[in-house]
N, C-alpha and C. Protein backbone atom coordinates (compact mmCIF):
# COMPACT_ATOMS: atom_id res chain seq x y z
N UNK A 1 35.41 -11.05 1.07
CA UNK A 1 34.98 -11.48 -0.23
C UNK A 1 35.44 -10.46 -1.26
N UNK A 2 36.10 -10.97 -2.22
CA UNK A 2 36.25 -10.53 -3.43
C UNK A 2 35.32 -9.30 -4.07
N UNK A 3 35.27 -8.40 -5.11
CA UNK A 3 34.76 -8.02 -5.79
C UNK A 3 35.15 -8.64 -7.26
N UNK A 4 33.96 -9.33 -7.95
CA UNK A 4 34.24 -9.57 -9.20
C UNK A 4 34.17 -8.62 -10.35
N UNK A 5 35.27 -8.62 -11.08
CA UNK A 5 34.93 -7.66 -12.33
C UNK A 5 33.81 -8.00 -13.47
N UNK A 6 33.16 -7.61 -13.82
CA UNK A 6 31.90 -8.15 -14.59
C UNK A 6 32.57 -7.71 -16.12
N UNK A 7 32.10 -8.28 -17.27
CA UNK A 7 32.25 -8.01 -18.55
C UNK A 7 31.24 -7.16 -18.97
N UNK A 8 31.28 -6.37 -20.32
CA UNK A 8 29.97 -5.50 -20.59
C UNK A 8 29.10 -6.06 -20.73
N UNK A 9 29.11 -7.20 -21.25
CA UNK A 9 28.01 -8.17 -21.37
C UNK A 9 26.85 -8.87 -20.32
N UNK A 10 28.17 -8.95 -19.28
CA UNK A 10 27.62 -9.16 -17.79
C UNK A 10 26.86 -8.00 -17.01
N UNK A 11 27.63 -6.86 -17.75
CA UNK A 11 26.86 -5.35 -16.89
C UNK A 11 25.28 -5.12 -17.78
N UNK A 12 25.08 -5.21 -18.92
CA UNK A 12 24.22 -5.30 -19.79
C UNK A 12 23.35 -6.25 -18.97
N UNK A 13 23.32 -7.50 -18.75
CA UNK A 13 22.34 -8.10 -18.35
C UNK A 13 22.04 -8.22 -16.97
N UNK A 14 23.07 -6.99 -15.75
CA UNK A 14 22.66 -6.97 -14.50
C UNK A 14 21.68 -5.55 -14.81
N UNK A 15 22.29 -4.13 -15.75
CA UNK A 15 21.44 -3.33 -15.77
C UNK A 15 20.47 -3.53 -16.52
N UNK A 16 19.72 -5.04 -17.50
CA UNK A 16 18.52 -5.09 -17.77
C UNK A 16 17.64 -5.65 -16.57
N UNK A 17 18.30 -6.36 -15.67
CA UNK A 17 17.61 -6.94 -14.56
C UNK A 17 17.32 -5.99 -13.17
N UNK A 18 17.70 -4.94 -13.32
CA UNK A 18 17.82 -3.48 -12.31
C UNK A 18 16.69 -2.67 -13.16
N UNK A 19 16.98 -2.86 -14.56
CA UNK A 19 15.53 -1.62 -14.82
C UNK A 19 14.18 -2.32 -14.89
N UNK A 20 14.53 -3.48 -15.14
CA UNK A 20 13.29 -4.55 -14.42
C UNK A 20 12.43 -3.91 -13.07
N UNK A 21 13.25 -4.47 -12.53
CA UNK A 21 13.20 -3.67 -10.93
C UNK A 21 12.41 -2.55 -10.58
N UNK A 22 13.25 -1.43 -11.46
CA UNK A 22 12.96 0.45 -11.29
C UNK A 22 11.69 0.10 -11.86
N UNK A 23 11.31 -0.24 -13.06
CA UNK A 23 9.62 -0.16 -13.87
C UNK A 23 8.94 -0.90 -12.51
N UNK A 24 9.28 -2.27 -12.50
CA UNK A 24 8.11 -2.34 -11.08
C UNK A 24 7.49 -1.81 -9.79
N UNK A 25 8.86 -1.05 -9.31
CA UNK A 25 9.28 0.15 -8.55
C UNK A 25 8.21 1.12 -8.53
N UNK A 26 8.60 1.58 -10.13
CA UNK A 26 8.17 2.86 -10.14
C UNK A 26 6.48 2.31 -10.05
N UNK A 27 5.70 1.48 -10.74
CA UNK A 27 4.24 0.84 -10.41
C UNK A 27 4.19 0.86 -9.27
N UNK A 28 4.49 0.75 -8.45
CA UNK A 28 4.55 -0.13 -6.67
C UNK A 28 4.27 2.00 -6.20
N UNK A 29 5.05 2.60 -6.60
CA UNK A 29 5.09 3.53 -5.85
C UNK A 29 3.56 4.45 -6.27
N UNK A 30 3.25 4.33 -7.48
CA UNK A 30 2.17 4.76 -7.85
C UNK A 30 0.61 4.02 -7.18
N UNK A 31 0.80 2.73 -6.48
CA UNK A 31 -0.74 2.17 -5.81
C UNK A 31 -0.73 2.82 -4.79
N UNK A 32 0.48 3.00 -3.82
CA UNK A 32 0.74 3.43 -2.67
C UNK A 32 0.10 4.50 -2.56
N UNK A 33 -1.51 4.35 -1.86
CA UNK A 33 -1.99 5.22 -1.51
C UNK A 33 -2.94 5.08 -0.43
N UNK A 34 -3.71 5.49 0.49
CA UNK A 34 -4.52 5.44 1.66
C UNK A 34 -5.79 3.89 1.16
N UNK A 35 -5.66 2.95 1.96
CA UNK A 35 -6.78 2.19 1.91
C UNK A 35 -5.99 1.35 1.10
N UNK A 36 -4.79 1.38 0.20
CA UNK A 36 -4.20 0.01 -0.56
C UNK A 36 -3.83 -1.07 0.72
N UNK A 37 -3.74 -2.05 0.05
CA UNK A 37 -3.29 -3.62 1.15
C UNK A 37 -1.56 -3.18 0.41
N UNK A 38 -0.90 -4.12 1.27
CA UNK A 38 0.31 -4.46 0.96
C UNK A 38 0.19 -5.52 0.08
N UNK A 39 -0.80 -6.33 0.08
CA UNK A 39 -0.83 -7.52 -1.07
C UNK A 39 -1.50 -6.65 -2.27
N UNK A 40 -2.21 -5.76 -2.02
CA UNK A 40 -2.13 -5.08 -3.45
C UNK A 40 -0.93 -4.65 -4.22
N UNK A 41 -0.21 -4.05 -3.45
CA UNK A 41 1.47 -3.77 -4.20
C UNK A 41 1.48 -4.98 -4.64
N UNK A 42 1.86 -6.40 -3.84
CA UNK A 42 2.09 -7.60 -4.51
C UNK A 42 1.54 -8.28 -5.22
N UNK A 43 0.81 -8.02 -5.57
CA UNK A 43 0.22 -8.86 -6.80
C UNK A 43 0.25 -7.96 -8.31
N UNK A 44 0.49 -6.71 -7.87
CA UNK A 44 0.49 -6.03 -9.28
C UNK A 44 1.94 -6.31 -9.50
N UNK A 45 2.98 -6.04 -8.49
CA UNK A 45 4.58 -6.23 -8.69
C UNK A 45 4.42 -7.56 -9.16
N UNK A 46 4.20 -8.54 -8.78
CA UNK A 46 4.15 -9.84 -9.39
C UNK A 46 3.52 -10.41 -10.63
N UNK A 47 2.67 -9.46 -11.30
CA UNK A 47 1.94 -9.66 -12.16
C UNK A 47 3.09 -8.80 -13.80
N UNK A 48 3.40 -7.47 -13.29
CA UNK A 48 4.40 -6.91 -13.61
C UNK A 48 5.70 -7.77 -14.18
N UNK A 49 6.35 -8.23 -13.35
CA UNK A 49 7.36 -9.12 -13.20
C UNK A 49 7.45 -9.85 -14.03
N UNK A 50 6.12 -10.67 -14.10
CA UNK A 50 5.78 -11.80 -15.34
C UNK A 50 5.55 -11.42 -16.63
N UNK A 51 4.95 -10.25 -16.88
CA UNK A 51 4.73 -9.53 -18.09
C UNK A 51 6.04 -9.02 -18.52
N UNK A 52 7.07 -8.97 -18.02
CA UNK A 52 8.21 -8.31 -18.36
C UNK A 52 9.50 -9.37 -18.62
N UNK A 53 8.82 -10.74 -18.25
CA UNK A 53 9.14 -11.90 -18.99
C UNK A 53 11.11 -12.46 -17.66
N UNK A 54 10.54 -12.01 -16.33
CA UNK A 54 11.10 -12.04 -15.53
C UNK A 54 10.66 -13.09 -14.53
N UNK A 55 11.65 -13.18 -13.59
CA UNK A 55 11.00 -13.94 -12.74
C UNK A 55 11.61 -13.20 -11.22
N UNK A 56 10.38 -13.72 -10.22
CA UNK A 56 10.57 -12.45 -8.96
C UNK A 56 11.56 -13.21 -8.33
N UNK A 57 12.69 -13.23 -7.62
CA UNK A 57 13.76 -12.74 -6.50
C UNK A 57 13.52 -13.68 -5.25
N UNK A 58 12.61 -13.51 -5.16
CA UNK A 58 12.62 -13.48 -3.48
C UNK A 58 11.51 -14.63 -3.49
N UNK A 59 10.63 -14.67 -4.13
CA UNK A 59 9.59 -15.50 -4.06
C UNK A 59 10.14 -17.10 -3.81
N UNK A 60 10.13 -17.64 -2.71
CA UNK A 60 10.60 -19.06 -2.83
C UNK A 60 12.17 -18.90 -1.98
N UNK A 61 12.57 -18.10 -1.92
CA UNK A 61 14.27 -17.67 -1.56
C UNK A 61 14.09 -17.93 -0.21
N UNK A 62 14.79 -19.26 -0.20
CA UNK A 62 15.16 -19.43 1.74
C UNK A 62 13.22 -19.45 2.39
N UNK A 63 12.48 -19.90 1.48
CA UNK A 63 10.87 -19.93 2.04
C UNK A 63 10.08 -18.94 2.06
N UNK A 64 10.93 -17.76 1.82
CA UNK A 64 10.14 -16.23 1.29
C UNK A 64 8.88 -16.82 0.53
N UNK A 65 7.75 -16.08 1.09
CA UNK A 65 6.29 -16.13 0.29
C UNK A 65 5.94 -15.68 -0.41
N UNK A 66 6.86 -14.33 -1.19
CA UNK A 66 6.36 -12.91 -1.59
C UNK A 66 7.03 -12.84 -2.58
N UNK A 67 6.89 -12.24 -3.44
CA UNK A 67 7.12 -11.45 -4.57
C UNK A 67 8.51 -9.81 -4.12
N UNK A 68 7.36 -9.38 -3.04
CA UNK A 68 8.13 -7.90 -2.26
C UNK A 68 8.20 -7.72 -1.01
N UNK A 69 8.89 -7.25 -0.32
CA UNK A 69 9.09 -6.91 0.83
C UNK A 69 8.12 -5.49 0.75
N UNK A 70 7.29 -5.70 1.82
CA UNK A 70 6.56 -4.71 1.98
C UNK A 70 6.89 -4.08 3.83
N UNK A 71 7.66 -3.23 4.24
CA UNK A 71 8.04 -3.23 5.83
C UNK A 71 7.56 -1.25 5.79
N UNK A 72 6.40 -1.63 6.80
CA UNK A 72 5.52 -0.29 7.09
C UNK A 72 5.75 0.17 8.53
N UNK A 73 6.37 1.41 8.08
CA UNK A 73 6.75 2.48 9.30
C UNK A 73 7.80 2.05 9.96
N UNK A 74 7.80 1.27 11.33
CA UNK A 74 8.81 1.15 12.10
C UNK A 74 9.74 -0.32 11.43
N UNK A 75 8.80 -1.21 10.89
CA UNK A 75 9.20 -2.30 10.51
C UNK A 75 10.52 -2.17 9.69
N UNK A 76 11.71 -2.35 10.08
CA UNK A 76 13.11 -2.39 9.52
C UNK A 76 12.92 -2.93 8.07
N UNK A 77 12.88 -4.23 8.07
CA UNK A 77 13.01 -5.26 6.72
C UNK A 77 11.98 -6.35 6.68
N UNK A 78 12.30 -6.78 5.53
CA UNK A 78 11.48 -8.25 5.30
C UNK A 78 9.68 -8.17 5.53
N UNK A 79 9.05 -7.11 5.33
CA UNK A 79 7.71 -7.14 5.68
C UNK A 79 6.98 -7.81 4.76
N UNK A 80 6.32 -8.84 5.36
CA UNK A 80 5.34 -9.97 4.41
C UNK A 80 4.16 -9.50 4.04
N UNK A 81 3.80 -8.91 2.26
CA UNK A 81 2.31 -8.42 1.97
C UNK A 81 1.05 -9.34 2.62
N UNK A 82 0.27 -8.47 2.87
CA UNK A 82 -0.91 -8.85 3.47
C UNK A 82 -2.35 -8.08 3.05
N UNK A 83 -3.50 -8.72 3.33
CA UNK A 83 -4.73 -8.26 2.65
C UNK A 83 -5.24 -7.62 3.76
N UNK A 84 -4.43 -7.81 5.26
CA UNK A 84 -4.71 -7.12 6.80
C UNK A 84 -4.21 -6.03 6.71
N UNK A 85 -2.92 -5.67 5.97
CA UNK A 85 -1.79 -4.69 6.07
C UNK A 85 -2.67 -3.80 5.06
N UNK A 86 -3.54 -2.76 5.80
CA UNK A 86 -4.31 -1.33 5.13
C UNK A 86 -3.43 -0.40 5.25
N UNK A 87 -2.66 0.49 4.33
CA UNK A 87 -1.73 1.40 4.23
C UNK A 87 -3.12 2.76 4.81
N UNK A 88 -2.39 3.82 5.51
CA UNK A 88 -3.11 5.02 6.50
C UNK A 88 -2.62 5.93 5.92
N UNK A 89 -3.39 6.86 5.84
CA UNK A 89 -2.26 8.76 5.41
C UNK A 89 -1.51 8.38 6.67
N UNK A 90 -0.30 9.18 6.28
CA UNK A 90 0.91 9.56 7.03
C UNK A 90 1.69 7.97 7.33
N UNK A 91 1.53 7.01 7.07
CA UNK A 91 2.36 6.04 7.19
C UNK A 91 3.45 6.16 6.00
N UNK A 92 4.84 5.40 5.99
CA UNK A 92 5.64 5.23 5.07
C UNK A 92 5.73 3.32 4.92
N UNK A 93 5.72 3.41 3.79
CA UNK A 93 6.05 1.95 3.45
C UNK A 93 7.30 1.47 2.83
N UNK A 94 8.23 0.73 3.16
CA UNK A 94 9.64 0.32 2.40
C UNK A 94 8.98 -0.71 1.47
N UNK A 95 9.11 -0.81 0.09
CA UNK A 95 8.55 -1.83 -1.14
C UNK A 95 10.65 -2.21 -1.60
N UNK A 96 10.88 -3.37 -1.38
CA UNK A 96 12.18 -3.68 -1.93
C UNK A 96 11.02 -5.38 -2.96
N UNK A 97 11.89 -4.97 -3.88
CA UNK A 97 12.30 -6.32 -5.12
C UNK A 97 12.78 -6.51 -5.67
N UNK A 98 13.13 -7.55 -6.20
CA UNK A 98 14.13 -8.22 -6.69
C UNK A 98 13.54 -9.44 -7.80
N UNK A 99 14.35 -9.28 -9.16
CA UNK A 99 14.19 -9.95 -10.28
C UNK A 99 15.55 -10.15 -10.94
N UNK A 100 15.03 -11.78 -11.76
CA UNK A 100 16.14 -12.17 -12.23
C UNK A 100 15.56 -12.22 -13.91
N UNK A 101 16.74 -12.56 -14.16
CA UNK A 101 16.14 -12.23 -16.27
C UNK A 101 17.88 -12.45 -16.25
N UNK A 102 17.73 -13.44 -17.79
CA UNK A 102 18.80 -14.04 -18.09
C UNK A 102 19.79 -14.43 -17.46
N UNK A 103 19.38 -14.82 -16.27
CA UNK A 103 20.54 -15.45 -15.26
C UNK A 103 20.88 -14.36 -13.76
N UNK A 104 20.50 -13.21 -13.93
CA UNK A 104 20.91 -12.05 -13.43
C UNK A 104 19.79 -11.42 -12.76
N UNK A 105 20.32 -11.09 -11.40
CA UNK A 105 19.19 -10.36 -10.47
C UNK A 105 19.86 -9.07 -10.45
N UNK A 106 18.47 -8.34 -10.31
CA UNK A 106 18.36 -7.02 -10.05
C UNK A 106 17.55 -6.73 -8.37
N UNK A 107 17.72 -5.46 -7.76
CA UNK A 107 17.26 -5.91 -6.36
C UNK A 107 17.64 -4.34 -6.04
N UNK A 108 16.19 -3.81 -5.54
CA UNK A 108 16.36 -2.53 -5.19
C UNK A 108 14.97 -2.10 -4.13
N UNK A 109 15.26 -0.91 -3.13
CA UNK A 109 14.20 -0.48 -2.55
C UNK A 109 14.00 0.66 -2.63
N UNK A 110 12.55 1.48 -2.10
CA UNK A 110 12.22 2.58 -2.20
C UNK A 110 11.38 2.94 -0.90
N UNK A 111 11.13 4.06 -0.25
CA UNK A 111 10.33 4.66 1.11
C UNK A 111 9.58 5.32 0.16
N UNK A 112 8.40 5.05 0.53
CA UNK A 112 7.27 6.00 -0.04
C UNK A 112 6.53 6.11 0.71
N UNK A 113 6.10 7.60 1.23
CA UNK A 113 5.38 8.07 1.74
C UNK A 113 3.51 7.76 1.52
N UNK A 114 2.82 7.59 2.37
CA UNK A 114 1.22 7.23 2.12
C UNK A 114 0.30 8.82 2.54
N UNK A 115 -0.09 9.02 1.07
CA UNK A 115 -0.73 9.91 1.22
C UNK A 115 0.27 11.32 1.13
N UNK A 116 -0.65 12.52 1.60
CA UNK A 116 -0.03 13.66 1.62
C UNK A 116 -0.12 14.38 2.34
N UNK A 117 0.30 13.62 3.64
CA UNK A 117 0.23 14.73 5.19
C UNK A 117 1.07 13.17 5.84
N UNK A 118 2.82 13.45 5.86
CA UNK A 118 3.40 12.94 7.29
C UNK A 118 3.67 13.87 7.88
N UNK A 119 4.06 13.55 8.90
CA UNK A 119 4.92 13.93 10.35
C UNK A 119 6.25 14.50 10.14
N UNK A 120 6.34 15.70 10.37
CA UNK A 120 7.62 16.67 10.30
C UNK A 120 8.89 15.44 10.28
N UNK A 121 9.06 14.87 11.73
CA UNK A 121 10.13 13.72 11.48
C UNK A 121 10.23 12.76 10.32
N UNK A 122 9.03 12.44 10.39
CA UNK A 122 9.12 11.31 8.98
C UNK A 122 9.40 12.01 7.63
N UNK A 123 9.30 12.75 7.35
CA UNK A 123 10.06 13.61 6.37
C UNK A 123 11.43 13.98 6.41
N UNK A 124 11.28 14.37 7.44
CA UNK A 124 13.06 14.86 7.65
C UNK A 124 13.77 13.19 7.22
N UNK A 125 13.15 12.06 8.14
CA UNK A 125 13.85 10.76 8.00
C UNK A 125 14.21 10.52 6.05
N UNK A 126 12.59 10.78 5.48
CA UNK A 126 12.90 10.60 3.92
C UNK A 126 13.97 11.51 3.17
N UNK A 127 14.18 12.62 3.55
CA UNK A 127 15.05 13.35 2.91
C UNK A 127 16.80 12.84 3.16
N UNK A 128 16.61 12.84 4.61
CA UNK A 128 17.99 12.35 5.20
C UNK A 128 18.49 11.28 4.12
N UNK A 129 17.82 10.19 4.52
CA UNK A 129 18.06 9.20 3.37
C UNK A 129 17.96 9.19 2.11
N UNK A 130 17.33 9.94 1.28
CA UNK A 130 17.74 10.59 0.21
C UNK A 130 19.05 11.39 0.07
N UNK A 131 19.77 12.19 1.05
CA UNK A 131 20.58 12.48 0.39
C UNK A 131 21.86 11.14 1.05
N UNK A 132 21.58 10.58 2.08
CA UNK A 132 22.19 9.33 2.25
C UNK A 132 22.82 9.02 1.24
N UNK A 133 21.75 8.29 0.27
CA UNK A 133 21.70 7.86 -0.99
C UNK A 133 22.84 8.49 -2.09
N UNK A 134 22.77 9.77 -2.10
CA UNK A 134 23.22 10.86 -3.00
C UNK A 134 24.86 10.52 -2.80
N UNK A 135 25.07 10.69 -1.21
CA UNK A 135 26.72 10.58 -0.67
C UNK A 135 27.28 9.34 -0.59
N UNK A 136 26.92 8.02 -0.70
CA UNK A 136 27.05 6.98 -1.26
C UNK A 136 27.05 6.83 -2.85
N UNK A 137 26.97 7.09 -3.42
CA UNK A 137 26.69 7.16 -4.79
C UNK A 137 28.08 8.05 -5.55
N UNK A 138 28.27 8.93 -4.49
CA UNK A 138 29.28 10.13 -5.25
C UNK A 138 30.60 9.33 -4.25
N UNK A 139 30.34 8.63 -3.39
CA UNK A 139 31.61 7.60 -3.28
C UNK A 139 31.95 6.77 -4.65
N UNK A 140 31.22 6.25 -5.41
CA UNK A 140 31.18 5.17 -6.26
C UNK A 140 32.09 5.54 -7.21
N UNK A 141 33.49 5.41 -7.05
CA UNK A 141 34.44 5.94 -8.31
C UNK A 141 35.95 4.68 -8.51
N UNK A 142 36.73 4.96 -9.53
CA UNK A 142 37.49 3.58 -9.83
C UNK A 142 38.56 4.21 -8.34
N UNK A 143 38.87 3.19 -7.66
CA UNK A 143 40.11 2.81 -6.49
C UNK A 143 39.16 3.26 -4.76
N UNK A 144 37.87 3.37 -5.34
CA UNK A 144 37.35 3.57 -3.78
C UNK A 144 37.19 1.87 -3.11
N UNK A 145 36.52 2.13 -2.16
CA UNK A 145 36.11 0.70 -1.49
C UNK A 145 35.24 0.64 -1.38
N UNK A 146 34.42 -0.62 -0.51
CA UNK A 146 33.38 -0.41 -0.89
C UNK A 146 32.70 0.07 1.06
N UNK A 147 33.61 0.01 1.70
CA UNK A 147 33.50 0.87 2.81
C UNK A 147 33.28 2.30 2.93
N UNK A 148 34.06 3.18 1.69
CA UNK A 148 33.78 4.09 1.75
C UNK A 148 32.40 4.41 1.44
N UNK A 149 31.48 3.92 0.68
CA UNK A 149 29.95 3.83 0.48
C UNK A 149 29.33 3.80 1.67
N UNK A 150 29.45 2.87 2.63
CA UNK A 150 28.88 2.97 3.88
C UNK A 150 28.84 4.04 4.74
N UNK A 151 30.39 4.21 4.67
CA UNK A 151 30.67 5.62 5.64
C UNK A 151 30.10 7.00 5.11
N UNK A 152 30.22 6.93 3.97
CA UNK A 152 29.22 8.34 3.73
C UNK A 152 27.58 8.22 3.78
N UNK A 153 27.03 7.30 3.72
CA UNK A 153 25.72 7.24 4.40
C UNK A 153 25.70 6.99 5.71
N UNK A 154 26.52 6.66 6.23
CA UNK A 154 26.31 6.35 7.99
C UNK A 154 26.85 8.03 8.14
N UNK A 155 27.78 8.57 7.77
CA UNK A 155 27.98 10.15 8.07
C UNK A 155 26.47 10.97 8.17
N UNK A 156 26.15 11.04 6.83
CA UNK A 156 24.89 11.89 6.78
C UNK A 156 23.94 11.47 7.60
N UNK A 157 23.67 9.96 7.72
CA UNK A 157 22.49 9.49 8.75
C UNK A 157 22.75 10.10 9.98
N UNK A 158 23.69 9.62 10.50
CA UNK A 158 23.91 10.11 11.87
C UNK A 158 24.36 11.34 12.28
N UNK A 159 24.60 12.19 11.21
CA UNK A 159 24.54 13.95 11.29
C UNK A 159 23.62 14.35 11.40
N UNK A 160 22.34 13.88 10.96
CA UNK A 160 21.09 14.17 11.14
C UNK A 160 20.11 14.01 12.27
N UNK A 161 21.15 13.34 13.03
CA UNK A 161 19.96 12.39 14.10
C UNK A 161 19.21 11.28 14.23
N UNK A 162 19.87 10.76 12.92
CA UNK A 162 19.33 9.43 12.89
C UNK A 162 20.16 8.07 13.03
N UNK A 163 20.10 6.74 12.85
CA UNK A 163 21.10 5.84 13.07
C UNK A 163 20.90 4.98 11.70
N UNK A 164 21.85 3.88 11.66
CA UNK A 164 21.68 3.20 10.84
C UNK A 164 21.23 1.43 10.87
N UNK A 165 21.07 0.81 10.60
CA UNK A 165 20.81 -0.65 11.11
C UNK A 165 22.06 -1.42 10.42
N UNK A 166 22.84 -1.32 11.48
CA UNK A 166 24.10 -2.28 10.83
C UNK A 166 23.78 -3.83 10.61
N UNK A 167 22.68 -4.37 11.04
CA UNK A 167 22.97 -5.89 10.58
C UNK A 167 22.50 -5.54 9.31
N UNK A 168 21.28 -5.22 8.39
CA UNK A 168 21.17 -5.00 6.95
C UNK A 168 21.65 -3.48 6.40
N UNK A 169 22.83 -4.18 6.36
CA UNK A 169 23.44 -2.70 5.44
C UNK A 169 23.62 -3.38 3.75
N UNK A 170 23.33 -4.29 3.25
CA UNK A 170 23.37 -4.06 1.73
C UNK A 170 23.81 -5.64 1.44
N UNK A 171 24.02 -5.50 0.11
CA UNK A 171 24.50 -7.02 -0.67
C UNK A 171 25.14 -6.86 -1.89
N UNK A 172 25.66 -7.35 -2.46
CA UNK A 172 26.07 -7.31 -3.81
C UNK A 172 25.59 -8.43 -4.84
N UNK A 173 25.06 -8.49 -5.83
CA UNK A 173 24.27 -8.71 -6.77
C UNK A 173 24.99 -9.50 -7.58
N UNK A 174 24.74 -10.22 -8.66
CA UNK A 174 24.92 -10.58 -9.80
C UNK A 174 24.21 -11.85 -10.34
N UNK A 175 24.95 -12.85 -10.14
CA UNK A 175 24.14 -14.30 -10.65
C UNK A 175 23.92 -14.70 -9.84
N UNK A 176 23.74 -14.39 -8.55
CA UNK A 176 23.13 -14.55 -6.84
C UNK A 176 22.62 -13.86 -6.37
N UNK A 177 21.90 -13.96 -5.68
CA UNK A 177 21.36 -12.89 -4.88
C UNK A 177 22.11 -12.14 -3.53
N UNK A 178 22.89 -12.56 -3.38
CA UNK A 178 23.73 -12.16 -2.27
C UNK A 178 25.50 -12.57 -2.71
């Protein structure tokens, strides 16, 4: 598949639909605390969403129920909020969402730690992937590919001791969700 070139106009209304995103984000990361539900994240992200004159992503997508992917600890992807799902000190929670606004989705995730006492590993795991993040990012320049992005986060992951999940490695965005 192609990479399409976007117009400024087009980048303007994918990065208003991405800081969409980051503001709900950044809310989502602030409930995240001992004794929250995962449907608590979702209903404030969803409530969020609407106030910001957006509409959520995922909600309805292929029968998705949710607003957010809520996937706690071992859970890879796709974790469905729940009023069962009690967040614990030392658990990590993945919160990914996704919003559209003027035609254009935005779609991003975050690991946030619960509470303030994990597990030596589970830290090491958050940092790793933080700087994951960092060496993917400093790939991102005019004549790279978009392979080279991968390979520098699969480098650092697996220098570390960790692996990567090759069936969800990423998507590309715009007036689709995929």
């Amino acid at each position: 598949m192609a990479v399409v070139l976007k117009s400024a106009s087009e980048i303007e209304k994918m990065r208003r639909a991405g800081s969409i995103v980051r503001e709900v984000l950044e809310l989502v990361r602030a409930l995240v605390v001992p004794g929250a539900s995962t449907l608590d994240l979702e209903n404030a992200a969803e409530a969020r969403i609407k106030e910001l004159g957006a509409k959520p992503a995922f909600k309805g997508y292929h029968g998705f129920p949710c607003v957010l992917c809520t996937s706690v600890n071992q859970e890879v992807v796709h974790g469905i909020p729940s009023a069962k799902r009690i967040l614990k000190e030392g658990d990590i929670v993945s919160v990914d969402c996704g919003a559209i606004i003027d035609g254009y989705f935005g779609d991003a995730a975050i690991t946030v730690p619960v509470g303030n006492k994990i597990d030596p590993v589970t830290e090491k795991l958050l940092r790793v992937t933080e700087s994951s993040l960092q060496a993917g990012i400093a790939e991102v320049k005019p004549g790279a590919h978009l392979g080279d992005i991968g390979a520098a986060v699969q480098k650092v992951v697996e220098d570390a001791g960790f692996s990567v999940v090759i069936d969800f490695v990423g998507h590309g965005i715009g007036t689709k969700m995929h």
